[in-house]
Protein backbone atom coordinates (compact mmCIF):
# COMPACT_ATOMS: atom_id res chain seq x y z
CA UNK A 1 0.00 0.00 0.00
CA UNK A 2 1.40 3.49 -1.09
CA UNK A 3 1.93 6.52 1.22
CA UNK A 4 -0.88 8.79 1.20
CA UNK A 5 0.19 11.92 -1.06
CA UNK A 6 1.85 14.54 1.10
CA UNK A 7 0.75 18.03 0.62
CA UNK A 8 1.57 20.48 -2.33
CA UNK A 9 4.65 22.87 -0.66
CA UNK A 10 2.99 26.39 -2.68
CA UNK A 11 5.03 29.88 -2.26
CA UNK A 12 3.20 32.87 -3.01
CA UNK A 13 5.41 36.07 -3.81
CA UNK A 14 4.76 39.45 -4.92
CA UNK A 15 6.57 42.63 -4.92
CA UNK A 16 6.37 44.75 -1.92
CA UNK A 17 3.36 46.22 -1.49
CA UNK A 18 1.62 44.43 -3.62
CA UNK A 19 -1.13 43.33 -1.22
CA UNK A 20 0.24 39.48 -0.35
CA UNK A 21 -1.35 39.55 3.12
CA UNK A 22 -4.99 40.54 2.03
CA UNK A 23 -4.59 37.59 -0.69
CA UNK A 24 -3.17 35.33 2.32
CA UNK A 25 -6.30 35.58 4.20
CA UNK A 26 -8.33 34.51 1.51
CA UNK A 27 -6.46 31.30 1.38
CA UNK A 28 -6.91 31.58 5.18
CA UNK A 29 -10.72 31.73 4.76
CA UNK A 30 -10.91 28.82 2.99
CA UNK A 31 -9.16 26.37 5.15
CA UNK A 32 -5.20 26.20 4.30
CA UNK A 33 -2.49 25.96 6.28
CA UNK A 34 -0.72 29.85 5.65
CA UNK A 35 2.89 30.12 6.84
CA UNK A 36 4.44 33.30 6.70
CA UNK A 37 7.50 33.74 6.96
CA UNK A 38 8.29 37.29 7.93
CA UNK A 39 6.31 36.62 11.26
CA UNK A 40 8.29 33.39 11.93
CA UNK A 41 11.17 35.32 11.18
CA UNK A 42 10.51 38.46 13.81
CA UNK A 43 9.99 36.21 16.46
CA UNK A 44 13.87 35.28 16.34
CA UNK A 45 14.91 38.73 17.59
CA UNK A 46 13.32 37.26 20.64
CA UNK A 47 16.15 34.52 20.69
CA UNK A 48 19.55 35.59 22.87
CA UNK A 49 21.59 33.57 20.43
CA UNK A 50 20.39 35.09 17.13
CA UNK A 51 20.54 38.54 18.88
CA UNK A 52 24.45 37.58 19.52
CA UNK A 53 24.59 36.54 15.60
CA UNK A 54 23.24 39.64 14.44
CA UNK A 55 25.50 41.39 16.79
CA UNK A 56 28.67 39.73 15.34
CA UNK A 57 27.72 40.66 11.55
CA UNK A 58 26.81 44.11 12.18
CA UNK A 59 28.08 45.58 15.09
CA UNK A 60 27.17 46.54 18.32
CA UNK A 61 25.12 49.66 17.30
CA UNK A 62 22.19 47.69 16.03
CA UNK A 63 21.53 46.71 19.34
CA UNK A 64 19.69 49.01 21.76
CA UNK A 65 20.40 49.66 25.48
CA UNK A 66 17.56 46.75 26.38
CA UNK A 67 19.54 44.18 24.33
CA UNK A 68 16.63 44.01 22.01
CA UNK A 69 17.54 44.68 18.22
CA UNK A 70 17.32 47.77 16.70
CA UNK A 71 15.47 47.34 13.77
CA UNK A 72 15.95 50.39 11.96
CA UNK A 73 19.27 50.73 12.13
CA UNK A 74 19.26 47.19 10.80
CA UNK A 75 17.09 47.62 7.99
CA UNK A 76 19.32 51.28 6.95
CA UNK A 77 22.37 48.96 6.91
CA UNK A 78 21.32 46.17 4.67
CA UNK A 79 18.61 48.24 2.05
CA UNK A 80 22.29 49.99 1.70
CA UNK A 81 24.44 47.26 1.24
CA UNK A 82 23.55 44.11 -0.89
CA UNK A 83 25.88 42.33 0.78
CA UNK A 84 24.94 43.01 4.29
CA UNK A 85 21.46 41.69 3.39
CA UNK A 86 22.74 38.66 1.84
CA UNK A 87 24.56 37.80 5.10
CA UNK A 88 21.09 38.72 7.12
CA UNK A 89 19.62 36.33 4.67
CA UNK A 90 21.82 33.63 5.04
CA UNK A 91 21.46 33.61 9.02
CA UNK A 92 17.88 34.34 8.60
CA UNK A 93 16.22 32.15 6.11
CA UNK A 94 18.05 28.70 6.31
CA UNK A 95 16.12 28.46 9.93
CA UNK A 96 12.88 29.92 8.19
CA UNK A 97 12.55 26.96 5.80
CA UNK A 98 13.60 24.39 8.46
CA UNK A 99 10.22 25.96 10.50
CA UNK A 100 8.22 25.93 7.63
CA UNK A 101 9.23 22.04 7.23
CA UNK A 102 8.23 21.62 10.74
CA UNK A 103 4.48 23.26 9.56
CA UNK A 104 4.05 20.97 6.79
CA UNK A 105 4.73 18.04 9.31
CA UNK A 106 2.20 19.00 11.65
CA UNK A 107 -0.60 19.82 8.54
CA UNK A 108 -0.22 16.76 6.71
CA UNK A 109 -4.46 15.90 5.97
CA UNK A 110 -4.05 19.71 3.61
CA UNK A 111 -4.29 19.33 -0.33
CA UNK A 112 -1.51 22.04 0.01
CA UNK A 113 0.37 24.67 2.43
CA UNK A 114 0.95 27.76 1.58
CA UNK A 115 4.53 29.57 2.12
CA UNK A 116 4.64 33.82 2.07
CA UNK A 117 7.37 35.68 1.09
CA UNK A 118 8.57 38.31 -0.42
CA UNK A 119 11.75 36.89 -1.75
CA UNK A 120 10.80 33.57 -2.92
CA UNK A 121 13.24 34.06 -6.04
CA UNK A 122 15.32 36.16 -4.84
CA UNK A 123 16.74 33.00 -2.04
CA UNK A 124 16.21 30.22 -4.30
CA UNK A 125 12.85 28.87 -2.33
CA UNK A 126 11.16 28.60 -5.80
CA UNK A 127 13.54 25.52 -6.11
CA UNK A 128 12.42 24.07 -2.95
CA UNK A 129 8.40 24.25 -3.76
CA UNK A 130 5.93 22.62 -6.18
CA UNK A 131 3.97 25.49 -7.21
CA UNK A 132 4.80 29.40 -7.14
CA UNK A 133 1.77 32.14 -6.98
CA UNK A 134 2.71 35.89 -7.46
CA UNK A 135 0.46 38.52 -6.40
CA UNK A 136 0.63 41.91 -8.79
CA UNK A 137 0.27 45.05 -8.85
CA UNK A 138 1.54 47.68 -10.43
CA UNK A 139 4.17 50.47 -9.28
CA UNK A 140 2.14 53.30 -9.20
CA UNK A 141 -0.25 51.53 -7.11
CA UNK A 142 2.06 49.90 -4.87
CA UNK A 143 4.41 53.33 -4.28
CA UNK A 144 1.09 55.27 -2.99
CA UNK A 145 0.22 51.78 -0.94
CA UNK A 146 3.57 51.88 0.79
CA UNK A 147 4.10 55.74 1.42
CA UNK A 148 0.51 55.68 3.59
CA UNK A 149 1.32 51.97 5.11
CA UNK A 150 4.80 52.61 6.20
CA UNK A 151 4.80 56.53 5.94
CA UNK A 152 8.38 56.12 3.92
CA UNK A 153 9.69 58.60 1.59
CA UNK A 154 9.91 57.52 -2.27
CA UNK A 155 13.53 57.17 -2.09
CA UNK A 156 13.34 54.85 1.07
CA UNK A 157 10.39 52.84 -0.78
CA UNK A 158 12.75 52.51 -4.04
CA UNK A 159 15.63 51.23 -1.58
CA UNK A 160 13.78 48.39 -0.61
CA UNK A 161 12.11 47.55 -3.78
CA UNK A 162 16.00 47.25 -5.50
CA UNK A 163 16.55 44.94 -3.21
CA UNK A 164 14.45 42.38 -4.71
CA UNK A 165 13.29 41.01 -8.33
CA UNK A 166 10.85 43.50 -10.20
CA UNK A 167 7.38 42.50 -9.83
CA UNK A 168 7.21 41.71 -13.61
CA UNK A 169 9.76 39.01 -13.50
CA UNK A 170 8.21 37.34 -10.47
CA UNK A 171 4.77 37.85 -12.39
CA UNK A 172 6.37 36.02 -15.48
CA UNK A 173 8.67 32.92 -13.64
CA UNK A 174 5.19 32.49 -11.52
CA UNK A 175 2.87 29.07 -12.20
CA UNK A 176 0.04 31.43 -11.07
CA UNK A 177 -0.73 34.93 -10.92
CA UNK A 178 -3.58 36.95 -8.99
CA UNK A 179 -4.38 40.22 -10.13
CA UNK A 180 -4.64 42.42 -6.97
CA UNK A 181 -6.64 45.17 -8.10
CA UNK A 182 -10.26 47.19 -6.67
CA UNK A 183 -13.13 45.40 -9.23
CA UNK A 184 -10.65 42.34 -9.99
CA UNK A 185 -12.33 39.80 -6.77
CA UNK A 186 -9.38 38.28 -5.16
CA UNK A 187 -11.65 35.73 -3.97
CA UNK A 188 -12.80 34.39 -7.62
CA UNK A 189 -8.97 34.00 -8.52
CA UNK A 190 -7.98 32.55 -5.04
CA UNK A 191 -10.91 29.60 -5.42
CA UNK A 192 -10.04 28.93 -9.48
CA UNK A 193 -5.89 28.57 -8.18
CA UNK A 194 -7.37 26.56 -5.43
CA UNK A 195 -9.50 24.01 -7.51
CA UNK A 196 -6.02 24.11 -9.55
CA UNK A 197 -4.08 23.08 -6.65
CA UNK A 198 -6.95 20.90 -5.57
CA UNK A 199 -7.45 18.85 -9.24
């Protein structure tokens, strides 16, 4: 007697600002397993030893008076310097997939599981998944999103959007794409990806 099937390991991607969250929660609402890995990841500034990592690769100035990281400086250092944000990414995302591995263990009954992150391409998970959606929207939109989410100047906003793939190319390498715009239901696309998935 075979194994029963495991589930479908799905990233979905997008550029920043593009609304990934909102289409999350559909995906939410309709019963799969959502892992998102920014969250995991915040939670290990909570963790003595990763605090004394981050320490060694960027000095003690990104570390506040509490012992608790300074984000900001953090996030000035590597939107600055490719290379600094490779080496966050490399202490950082290794342990992300190794949790997300732990989710998919614990969710095993799902058709599939969904993993969210912005730089799905950009660290090679696209390898390490079966499917890859990409949530878009276009620049315009997503500069006047992010300077009234994050109240960031355009300059700040372009600084973090160098730092990964252009929304176009994750659009094209994508298996699916979802359309994130007012009058386009995200709901309709999120069911027709997930009888897709499902089939």
């Amino acid at each position: 007697m075979s194994n029963p099937r495991r589930p479908l390991l799905v990233a979905l991607t997008g550029g920043i600002g593009c609304g990934k969250t909102t289409v999350l929660h559909e995906f939410s609402k309709i019963g799969i397993p959502c892992f998102i890995a920014d969250q995991v990841a915040a939670d290990y500034y909570h963790d003595p030893a990763f605090l004394h990592q981050i320490r060694q690769l960027f000095g003690p100035q990104v570390i506040l008076p509490d012992g608790s990281a300074d984000k900001a400086a953090i996030a000035r250092i590597v939107f600055s310097d490719p290379q600094a944000l490779a080496s966050l990414n490399q202490l950082v995302h290794p342990r992300v997939w190794n949790d997300f591995k732990l989710f998919a263990n614990q969710n095993p009954q799902s058709p599939y599981l969904i993993f969210e992150s912005a730089i799905v391409y950009e660290y090679n998970f696209h390898r390490l998944v079966d499917k890859v959606i990409c949530v878009y929207l276009d620049l315009d939109e997503r500069m006047r999103r992010l300077a009234e989410r994050d109240h960031a100047t355009q300059q700040q906003i372009r600084a973090r959007m160098a730092a990964q793939l252009s929304a176009e190319e994750k659009m094209h390498r994508a298996d699916y794409v979802i359309l994130n715009y007012e009058g386009n239901p995200r709901s309709r696309q999120v069911q027709h990806i997930h009888r897709l998935l499902c089939s």
